[in-house]
C-alpha atoms as a PDB file:
ATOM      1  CA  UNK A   1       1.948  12.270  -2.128  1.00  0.00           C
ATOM      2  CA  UNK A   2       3.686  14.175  -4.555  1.00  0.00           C
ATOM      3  CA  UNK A   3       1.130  13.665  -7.356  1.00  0.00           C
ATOM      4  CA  UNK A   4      -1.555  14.160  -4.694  1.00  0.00           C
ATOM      5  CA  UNK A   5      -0.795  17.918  -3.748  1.00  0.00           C
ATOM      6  CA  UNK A   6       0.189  18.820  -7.053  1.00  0.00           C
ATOM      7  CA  UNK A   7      -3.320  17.783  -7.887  1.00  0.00           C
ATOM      8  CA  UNK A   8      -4.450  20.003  -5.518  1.00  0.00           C
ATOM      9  CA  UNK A   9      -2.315  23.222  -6.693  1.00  0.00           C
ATOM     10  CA  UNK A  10      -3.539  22.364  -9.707  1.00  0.00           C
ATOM     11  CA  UNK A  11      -7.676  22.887  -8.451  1.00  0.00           C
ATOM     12  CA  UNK A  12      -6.524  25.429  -6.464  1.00  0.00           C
ATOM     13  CA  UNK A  13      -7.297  23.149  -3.109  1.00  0.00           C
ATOM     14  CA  UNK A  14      -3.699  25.014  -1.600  1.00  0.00           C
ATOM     15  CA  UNK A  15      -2.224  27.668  -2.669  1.00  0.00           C
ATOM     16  CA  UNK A  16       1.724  26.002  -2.888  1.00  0.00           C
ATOM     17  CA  UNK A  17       2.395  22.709  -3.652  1.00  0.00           C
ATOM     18  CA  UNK A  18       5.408  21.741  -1.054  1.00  0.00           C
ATOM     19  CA  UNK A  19       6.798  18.545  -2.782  1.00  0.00           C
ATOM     20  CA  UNK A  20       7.276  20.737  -5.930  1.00  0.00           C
ATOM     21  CA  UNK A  21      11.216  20.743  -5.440  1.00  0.00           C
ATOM     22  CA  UNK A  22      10.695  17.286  -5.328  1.00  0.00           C
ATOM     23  CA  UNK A  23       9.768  16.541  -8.744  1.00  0.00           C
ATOM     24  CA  UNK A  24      12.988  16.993 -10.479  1.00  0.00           C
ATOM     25  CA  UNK A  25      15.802  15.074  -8.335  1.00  0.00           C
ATOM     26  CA  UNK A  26      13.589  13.064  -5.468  1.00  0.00           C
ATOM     27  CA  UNK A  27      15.431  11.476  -2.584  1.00  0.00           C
ATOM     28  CA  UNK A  28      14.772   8.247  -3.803  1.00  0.00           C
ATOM     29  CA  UNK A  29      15.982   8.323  -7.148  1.00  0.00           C
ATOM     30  CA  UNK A  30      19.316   8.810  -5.724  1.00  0.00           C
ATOM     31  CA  UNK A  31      19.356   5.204  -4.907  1.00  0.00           C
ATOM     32  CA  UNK A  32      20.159   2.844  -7.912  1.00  0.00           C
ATOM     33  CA  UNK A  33      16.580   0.137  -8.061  1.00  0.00           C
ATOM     34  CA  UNK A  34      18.154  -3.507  -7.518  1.00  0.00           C
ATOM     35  CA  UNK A  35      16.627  -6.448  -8.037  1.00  0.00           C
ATOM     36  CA  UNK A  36      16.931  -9.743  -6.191  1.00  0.00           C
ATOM     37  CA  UNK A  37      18.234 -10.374  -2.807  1.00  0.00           C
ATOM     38  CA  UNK A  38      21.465  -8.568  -3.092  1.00  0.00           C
ATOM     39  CA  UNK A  39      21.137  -6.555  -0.247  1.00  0.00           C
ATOM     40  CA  UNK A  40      20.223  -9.656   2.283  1.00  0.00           C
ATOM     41  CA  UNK A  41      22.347 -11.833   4.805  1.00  0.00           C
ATOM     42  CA  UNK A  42      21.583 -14.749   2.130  1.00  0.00           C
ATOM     43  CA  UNK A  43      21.955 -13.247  -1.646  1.00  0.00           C
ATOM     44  CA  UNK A  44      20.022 -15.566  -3.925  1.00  0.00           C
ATOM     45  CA  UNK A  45      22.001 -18.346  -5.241  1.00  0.00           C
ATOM     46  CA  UNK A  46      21.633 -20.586  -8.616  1.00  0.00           C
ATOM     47  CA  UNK A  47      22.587 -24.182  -7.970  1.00  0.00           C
ATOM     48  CA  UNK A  48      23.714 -25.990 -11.071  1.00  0.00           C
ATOM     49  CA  UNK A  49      21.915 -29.060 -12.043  1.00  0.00           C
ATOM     50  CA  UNK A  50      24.758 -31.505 -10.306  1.00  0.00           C
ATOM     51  CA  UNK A  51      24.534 -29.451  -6.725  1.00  0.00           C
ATOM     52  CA  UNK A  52      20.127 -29.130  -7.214  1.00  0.00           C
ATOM     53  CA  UNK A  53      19.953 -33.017  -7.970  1.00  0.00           C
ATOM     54  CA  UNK A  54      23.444 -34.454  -7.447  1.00  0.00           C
ATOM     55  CA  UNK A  55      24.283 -33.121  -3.900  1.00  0.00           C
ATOM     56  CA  UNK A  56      20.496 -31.959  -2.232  1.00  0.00           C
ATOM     57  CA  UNK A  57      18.467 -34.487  -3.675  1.00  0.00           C
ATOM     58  CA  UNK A  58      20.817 -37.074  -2.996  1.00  0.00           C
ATOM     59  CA  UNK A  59      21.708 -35.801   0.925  1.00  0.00           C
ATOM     60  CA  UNK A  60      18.056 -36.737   1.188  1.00  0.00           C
ATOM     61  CA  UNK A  61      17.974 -40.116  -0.444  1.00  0.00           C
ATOM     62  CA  UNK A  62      19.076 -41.652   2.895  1.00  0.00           C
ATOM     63  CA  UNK A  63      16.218 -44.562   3.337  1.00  0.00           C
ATOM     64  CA  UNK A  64      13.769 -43.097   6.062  1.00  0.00           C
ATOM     65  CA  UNK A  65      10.480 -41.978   5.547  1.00  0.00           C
ATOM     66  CA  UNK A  66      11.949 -38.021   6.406  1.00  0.00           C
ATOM     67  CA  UNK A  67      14.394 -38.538   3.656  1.00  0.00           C
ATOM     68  CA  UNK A  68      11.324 -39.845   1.129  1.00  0.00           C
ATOM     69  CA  UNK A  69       9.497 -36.357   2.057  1.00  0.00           C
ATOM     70  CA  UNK A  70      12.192 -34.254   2.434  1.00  0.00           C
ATOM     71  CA  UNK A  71      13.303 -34.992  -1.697  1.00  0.00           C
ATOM     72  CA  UNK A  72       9.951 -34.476  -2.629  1.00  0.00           C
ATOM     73  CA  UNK A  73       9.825 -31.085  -0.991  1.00  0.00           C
ATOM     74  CA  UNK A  74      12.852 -30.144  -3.030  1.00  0.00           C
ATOM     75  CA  UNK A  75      11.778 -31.544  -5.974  1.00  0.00           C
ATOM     76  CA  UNK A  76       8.618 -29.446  -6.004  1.00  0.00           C
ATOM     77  CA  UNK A  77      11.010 -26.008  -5.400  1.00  0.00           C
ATOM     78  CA  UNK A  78      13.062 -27.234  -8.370  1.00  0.00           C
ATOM     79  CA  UNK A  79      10.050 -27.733 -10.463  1.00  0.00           C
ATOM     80  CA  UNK A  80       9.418 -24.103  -9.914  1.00  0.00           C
ATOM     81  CA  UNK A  81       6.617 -24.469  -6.783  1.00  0.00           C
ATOM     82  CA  UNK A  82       6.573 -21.531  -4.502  1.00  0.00           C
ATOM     83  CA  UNK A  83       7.024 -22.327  -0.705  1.00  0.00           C
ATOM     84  CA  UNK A  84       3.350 -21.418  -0.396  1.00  0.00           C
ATOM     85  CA  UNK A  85       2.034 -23.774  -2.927  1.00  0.00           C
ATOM     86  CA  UNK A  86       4.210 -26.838  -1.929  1.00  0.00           C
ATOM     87  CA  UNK A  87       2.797 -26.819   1.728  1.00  0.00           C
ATOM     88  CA  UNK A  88      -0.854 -26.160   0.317  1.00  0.00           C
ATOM     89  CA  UNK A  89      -0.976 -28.915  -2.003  1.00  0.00           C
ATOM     90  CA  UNK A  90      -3.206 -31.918  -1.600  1.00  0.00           C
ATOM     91  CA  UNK A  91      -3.360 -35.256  -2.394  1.00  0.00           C
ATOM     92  CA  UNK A  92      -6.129 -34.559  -4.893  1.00  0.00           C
ATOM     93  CA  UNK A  93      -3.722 -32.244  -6.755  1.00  0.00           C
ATOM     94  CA  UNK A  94      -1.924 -35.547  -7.444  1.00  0.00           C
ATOM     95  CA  UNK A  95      -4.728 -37.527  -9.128  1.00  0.00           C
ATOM     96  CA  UNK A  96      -3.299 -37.144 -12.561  1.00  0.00           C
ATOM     97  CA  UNK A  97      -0.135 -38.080 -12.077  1.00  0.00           C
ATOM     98  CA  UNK A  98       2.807 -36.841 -14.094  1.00  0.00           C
ATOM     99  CA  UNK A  99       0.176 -33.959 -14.112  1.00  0.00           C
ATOM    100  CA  UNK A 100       0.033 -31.362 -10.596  1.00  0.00           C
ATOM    101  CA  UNK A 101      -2.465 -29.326 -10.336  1.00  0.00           C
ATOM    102  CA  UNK A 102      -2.692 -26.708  -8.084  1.00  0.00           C
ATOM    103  CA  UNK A 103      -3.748 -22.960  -7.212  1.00  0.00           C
ATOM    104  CA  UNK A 104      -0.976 -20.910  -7.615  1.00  0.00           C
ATOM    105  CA  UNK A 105      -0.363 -16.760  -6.731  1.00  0.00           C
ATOM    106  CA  UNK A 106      -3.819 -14.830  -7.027  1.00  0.00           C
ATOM    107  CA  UNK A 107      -6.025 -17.960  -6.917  1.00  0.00           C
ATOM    108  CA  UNK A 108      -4.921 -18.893 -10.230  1.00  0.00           C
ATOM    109  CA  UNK A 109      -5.712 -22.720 -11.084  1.00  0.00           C
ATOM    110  CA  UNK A 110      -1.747 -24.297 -12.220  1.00  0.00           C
ATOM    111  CA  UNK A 111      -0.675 -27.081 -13.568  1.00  0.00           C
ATOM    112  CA  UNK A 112       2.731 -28.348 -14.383  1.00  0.00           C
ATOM    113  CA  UNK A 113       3.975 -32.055 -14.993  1.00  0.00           C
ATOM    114  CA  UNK A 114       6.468 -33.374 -12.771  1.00  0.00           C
ATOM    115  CA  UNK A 115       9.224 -35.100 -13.557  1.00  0.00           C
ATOM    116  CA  UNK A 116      10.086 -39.556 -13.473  1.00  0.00           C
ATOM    117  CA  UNK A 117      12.027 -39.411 -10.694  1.00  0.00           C
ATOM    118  CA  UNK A 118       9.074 -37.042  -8.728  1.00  0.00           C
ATOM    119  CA  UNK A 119       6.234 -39.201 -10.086  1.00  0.00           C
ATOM    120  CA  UNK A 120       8.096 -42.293  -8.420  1.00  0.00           C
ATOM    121  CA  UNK A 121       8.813 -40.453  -5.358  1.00  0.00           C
ATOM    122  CA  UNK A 122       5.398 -39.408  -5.109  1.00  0.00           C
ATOM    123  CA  UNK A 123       4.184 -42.710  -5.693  1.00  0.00           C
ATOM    124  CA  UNK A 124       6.271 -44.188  -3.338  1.00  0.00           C
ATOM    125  CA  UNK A 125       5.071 -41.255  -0.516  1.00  0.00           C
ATOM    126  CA  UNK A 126       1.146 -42.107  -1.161  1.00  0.00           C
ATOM    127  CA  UNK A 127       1.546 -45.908  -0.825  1.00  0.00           C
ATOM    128  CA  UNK A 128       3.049 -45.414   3.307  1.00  0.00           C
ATOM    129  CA  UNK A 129      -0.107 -42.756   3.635  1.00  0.00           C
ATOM    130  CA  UNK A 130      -2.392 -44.655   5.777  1.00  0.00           C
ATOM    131  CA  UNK A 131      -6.068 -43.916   3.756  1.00  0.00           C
ATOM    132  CA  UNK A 132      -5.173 -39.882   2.376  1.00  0.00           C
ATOM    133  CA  UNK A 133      -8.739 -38.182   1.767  1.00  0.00           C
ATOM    134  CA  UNK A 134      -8.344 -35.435  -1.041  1.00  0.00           C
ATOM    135  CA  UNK A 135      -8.105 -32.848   0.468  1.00  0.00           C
ATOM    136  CA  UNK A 136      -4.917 -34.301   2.984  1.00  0.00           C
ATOM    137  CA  UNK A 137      -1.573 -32.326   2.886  1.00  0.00           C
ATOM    138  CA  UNK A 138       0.780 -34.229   0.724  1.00  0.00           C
ATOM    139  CA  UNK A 139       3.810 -32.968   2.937  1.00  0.00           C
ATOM    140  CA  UNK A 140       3.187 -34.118   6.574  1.00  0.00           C
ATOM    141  CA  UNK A 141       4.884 -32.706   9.392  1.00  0.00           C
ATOM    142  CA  UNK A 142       7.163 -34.976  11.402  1.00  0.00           C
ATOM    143  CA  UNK A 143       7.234 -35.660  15.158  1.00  0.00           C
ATOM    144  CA  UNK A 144       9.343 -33.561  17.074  1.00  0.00           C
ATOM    145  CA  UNK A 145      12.647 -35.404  18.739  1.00  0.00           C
ATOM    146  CA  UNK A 146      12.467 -38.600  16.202  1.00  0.00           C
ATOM    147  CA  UNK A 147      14.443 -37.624  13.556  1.00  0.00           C
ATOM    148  CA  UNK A 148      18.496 -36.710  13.283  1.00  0.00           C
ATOM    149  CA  UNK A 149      19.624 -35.508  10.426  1.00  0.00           C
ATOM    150  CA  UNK A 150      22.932 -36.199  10.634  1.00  0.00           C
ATOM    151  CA  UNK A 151      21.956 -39.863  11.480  1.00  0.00           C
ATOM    152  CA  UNK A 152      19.511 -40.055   9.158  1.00  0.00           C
ATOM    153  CA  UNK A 153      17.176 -42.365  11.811  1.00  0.00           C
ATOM    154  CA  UNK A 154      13.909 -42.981  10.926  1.00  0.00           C
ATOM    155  CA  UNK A 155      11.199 -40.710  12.335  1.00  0.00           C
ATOM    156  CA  UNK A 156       7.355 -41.085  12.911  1.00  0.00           C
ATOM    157  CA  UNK A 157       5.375 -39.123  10.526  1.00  0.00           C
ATOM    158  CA  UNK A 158       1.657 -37.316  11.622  1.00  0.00           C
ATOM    159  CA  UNK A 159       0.030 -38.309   8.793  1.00  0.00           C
ATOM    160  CA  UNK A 160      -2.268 -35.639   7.285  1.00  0.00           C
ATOM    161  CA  UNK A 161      -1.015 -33.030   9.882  1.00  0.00           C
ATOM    162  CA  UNK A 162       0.194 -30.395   6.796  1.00  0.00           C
ATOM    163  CA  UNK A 163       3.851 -29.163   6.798  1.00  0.00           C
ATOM    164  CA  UNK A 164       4.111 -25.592   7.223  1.00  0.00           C
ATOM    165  CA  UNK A 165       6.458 -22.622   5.678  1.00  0.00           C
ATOM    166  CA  UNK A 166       9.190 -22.205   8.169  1.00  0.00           C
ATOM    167  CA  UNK A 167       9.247 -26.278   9.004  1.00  0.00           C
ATOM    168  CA  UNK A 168       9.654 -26.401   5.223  1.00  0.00           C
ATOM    169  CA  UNK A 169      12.189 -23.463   4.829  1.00  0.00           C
ATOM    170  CA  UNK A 170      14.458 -25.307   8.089  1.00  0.00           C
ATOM    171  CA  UNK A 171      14.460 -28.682   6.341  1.00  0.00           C
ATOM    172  CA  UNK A 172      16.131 -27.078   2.908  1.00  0.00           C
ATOM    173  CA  UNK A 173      19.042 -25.337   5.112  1.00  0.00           C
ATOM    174  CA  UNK A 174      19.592 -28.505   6.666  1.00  0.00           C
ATOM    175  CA  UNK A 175      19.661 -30.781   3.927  1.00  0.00           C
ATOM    176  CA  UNK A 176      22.206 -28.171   2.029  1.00  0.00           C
ATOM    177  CA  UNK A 177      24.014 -27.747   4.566  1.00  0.00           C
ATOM    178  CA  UNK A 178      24.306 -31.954   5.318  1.00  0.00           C
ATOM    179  CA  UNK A 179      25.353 -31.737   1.048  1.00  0.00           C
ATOM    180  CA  UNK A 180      27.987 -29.614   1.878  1.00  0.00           C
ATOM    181  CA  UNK A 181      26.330 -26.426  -0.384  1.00  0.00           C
ATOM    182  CA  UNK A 182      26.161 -24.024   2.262  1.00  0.00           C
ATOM    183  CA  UNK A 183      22.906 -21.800   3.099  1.00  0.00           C
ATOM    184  CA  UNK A 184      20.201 -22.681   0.076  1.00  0.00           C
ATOM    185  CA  UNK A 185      16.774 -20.974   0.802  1.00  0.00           C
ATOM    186  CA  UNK A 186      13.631 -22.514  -0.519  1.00  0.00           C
ATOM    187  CA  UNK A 187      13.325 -19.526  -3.047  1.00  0.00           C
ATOM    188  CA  UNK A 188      16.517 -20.583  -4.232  1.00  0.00           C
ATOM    189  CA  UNK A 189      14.678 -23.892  -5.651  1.00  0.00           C
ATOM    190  CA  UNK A 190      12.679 -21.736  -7.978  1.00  0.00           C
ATOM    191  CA  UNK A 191      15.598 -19.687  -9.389  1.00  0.00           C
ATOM    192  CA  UNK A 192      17.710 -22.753  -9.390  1.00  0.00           C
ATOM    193  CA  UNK A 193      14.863 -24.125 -11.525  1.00  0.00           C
ATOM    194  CA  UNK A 194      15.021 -21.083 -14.127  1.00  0.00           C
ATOM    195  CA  UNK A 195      18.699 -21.147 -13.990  1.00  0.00           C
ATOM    196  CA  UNK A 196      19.067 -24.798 -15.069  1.00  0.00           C
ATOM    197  CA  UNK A 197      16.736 -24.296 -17.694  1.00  0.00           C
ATOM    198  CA  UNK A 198      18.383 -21.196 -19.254  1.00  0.00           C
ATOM    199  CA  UNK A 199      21.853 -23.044 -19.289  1.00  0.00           C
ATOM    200  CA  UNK A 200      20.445 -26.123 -20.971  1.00  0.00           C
ATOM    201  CA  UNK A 201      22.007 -25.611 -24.609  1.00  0.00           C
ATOM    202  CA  UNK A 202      22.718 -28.091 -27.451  1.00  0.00           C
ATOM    203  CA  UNK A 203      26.277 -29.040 -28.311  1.00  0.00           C
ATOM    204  CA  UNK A 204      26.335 -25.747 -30.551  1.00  0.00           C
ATOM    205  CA  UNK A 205      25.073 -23.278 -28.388  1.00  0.00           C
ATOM    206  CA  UNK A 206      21.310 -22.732 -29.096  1.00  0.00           C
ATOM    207  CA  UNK A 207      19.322 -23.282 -26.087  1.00  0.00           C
ATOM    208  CA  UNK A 208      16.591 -25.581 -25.315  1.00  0.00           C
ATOM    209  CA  UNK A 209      14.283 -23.164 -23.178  1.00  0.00           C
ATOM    210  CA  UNK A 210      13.638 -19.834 -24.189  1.00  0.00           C
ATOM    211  CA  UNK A 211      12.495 -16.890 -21.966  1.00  0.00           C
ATOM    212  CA  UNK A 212       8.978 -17.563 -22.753  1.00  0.00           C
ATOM    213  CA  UNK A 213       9.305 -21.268 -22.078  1.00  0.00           C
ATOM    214  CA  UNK A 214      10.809 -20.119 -18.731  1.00  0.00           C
ATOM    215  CA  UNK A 215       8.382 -18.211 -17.706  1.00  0.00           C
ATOM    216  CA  UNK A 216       5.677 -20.421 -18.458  1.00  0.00           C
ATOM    217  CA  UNK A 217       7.296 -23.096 -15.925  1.00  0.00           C
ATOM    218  CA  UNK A 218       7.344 -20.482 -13.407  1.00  0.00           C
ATOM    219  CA  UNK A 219       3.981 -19.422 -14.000  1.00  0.00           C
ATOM    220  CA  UNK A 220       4.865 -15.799 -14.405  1.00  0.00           C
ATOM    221  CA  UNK A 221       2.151 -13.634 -15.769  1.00  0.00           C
ATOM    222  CA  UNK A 222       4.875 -11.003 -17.504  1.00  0.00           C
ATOM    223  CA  UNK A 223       8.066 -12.523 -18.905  1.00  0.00           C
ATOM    224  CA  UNK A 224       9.851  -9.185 -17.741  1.00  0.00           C
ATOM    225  CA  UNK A 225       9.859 -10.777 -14.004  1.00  0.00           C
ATOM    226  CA  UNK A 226      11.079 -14.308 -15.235  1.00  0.00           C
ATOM    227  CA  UNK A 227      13.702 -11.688 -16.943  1.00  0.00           C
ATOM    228  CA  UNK A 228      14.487  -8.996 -14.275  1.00  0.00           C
ATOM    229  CA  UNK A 229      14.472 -11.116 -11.044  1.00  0.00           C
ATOM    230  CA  UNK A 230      15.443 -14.876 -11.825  1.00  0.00           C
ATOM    231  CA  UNK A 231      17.563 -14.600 -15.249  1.00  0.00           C
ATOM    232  CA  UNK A 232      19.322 -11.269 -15.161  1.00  0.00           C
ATOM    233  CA  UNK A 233      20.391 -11.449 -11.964  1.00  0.00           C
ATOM    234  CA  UNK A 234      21.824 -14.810 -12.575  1.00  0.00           C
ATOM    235  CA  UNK A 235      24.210 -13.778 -16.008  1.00  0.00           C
ATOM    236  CA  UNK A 236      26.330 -11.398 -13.994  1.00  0.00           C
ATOM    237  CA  UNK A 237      29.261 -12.254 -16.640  1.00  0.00           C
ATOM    238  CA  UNK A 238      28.059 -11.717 -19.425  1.00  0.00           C
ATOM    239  CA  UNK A 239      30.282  -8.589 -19.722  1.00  0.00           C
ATOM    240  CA  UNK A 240      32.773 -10.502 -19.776  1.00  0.00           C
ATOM    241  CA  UNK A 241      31.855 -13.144 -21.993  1.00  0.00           C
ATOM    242  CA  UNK A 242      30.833 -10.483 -24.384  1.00  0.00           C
ATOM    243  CA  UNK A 243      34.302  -8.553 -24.186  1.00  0.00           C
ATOM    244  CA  UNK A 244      35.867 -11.946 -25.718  1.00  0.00           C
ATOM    245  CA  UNK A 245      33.839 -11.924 -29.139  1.00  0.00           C
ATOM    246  CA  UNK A 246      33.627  -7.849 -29.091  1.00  0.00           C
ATOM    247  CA  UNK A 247      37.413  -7.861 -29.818  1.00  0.00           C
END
């Protein structure tokens, strides 16, 4: 609006521009910009690669069918799948196996290749689905009433009946909070994923994933969001790691 009327002063449209005292100290830039959710109920949170596969993946490795999809869900956050893209993908996105392919943000065609343990999870999932056509949900809603978590009984699955966000979203609370992690959102799966990454280092130091190589697994199209929102966020120390060799 600002830039709008001053346009307008500027072709004589009006005679004043009234945002004018505006243009040197604005309301809003008396607010610092954050980034993340660090002003939410839930802040983000970065599991480490013993609570991501250790604790949540294994809470769900409890023998029932549920437990089978439920793993796979959270296997596709922590290979850097948005919530989105993990209820929207199909069996034919799995025809390549290790290879996914799927489209992503923006309609952009993805592809990422999933890990051993995934591919035989995966495997394992398409063998109970009675005949999948291609274009079948690979995550399958299950029947309300048959399943207790805390239990762990086995539930009846609908079968090509796709699992939805908040479904999806419920069943990663539930799971880290069975695991004993607290409250994990499925956005936390992604970060998790580009925190693990960033603190994989050899024994002197030098990591194994750069910021580019990051990025790339999270399908980012500008390495400054990989940076800003998932990474810098994350190294809230390093202040104080820096103080120790700045001495």
């Amino acid at each position: 609006m600002r830039t709008f009327l001053g346009w307008c002063a500027d072709e004589a449209i009006i005679d004043h521009n009234p945002a004018s005292r505006l243009r040197d100290a604005g309301p809003l830039r008396s607010y610092r910009r954050t980034y993340g959710k660090v002003q939410a109920a839930n802040p983000g949170r970065w599991l480490s690669h013993s609570e991501a596969y250790g604790q949540l993946v294994g809470a769900c490795q409890d023998g029932t069918v549920v437990g089978l999809r439920d793993e796979i869900a959270i296997r596709l956050g922590l290979m850097g799948m948005r919530r989105s893209e993990i209820c929207a993908l199909t069996v034919a996105s799995l025809r390549h196996l290790p290879s996914i392919s799927w489209t992503g943000k923006g309609h952009k065609p993805l592809k990422s290749t999933a890990s051993p343990s995934l591919v035989a999870a995966l495997t394992r999932w398409l063998a109970l689905y009675p005949n999948p056509a291609p274009a079948s949900p690979v995550l399958c809603r299950a029947r309300a009433g048959t399943f207790d978590l805390a239990i762990g009984a086995p539930a009846r699955i609908q079968w090509g009946q796709p699992l939805t966000g908040d479904p999806l979203r419920l069943l990663v609370v539930a799971r880290a909070a069975a695991a004993g992690l607290g409250h994990v959102s499925i956005h936390d799966l992604r970060r998790s994923a580009a925190g693990i990454l960033h603190n994989a280092t050899t024994p002197d130091g030098a990591h194994h994933f750069d910021l580019m190589d990051i990025q790339q697994v999270l399908h980012h199209a500008d390495p400054v969001t990989t940076m800003r929102s998932y990474l810098e966020p994350m190294d809230t120390d390093v202040h104080d790691r820096a103080a120790n060799f700045l001495d």
